[in-house]
Protein backbone atom coordinates (compact mmCIF):
# COMPACT_ATOMS: atom_id res chain seq x y z
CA UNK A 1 0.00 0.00 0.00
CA UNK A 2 2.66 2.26 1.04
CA UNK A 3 4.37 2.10 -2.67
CA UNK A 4 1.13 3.15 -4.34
CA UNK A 5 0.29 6.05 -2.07
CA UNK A 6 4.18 7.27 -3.13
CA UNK A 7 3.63 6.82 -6.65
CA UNK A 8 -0.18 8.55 -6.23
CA UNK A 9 1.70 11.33 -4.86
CA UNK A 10 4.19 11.74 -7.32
CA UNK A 11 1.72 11.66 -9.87
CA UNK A 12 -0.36 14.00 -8.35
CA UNK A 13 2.52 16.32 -7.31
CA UNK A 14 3.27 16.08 -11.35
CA UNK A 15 -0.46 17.27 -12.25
CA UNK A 16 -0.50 20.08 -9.51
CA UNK A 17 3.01 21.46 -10.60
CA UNK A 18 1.31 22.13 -14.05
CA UNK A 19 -2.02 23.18 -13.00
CA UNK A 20 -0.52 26.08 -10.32
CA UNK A 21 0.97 27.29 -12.78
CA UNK A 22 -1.37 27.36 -15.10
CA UNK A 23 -4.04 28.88 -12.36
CA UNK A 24 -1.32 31.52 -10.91
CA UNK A 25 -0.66 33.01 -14.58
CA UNK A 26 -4.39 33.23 -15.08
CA UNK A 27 -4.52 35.20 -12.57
CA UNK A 28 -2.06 37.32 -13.37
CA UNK A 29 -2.84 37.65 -16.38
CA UNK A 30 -6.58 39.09 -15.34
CA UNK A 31 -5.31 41.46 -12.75
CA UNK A 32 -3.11 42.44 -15.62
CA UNK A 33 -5.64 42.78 -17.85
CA UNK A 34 -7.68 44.33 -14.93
CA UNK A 35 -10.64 42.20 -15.63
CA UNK A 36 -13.60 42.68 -13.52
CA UNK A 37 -15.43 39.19 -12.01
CA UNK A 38 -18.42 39.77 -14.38
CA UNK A 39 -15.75 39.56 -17.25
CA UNK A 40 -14.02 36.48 -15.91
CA UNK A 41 -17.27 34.61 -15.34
CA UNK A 42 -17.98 35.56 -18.54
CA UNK A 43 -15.45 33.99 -19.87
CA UNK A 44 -15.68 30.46 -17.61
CA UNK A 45 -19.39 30.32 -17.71
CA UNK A 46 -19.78 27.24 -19.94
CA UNK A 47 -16.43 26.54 -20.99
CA UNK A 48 -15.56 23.08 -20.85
CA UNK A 49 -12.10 23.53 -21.25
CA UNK A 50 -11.86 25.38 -17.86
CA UNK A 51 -14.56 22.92 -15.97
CA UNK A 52 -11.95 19.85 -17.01
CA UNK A 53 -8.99 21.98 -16.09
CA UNK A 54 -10.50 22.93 -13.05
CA UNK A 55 -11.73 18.82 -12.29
CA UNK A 56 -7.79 17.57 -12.69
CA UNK A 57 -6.55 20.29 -10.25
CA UNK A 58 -9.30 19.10 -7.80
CA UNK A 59 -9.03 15.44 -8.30
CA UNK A 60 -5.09 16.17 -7.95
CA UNK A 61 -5.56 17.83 -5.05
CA UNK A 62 -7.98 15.48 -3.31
CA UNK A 63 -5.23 12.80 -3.89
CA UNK A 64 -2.11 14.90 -2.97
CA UNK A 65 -3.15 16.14 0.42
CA UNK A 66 -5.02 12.94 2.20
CA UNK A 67 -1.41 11.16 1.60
CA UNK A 68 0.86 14.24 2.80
CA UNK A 69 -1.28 14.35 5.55
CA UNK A 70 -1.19 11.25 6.33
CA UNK A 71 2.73 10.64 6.29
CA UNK A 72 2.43 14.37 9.22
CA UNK A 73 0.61 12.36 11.24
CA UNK A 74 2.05 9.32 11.27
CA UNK A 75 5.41 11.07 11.57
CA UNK A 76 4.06 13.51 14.34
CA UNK A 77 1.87 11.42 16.41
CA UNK A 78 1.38 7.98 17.33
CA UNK A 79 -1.90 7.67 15.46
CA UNK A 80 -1.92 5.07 13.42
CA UNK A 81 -3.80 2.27 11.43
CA UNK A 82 -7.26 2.07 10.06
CA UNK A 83 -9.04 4.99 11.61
CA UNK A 84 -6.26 7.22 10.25
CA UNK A 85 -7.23 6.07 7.00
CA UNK A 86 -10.59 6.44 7.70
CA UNK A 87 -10.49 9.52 8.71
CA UNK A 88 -8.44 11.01 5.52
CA UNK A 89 -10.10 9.20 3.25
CA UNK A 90 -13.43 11.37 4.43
CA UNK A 91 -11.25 14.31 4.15
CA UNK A 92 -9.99 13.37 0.58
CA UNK A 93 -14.16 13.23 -0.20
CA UNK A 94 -15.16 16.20 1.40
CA UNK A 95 -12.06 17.82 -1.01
CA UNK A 96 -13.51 16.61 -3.60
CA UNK A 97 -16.91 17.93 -3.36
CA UNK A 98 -15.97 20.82 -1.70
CA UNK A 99 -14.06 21.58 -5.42
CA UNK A 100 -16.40 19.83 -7.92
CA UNK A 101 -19.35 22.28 -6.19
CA UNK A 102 -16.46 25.17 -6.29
CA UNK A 103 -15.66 24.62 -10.07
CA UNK A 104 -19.61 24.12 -11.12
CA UNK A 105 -20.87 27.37 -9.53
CA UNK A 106 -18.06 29.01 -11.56
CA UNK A 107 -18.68 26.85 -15.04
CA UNK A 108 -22.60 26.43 -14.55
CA UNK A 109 -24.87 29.59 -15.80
CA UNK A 110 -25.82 32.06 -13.01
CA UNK A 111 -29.56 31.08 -13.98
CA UNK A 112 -28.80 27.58 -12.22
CA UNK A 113 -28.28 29.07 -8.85
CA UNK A 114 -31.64 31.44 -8.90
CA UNK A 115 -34.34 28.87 -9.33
């Protein structure tokens, strides 16, 4: 188990190299630009590039921190075995819908969230 979480991690660590970078020079480039949040929406509202994009980095994410985490605590504390597990295998979850809701309320049409 321990081999695969390393390799998930490295893999993951790969993917969120590419996507902060990606998502840091978008932002630069719209503070730059001095883009208002109407015009950004405007321009992520429906794009399917950006709701993929935005999927990876949370997926990524959601794999990347439960197993960091994890090696903290077991490192740090004495906490060990299957309730650890348990426990950050909730939290990967809750990172994932936490960020699938985040990057749907900026992809999905403002109509969506008025009925």
């Amino acid at each position: 188990m321990t081999a695969i979480l390393f390799v998930a991690q490295r893999v993951s660590a790969g993917v969120l190299a590419f996507a902060v970078t990606v998502h840091l020079v978008t932002i630069l480039y719209a503070v730059r630009a001095g883009l208002t949040a109407e015009e950004i929406l405007g321009r992520t509202r429906e794009n399917l590039w950006f709701l993929a994009f935005y999927l990876v980095f949370v997926l990524a994410i959601a794999v990347h921190a439960p197993i960091g985490l994890r090696n903290i605590l077991r490192e740090w504390t004495h906490w060990r075995g299957r309730s650890l597990d348990i426990a950050l295998a909730v939290f990967a979850l809750a990172l994932v819908f936490l960020g699938v809701r985040a990057a749907l309320a900026v992809y999905l049409p403002i109509a969506m969230f008025l009925r």
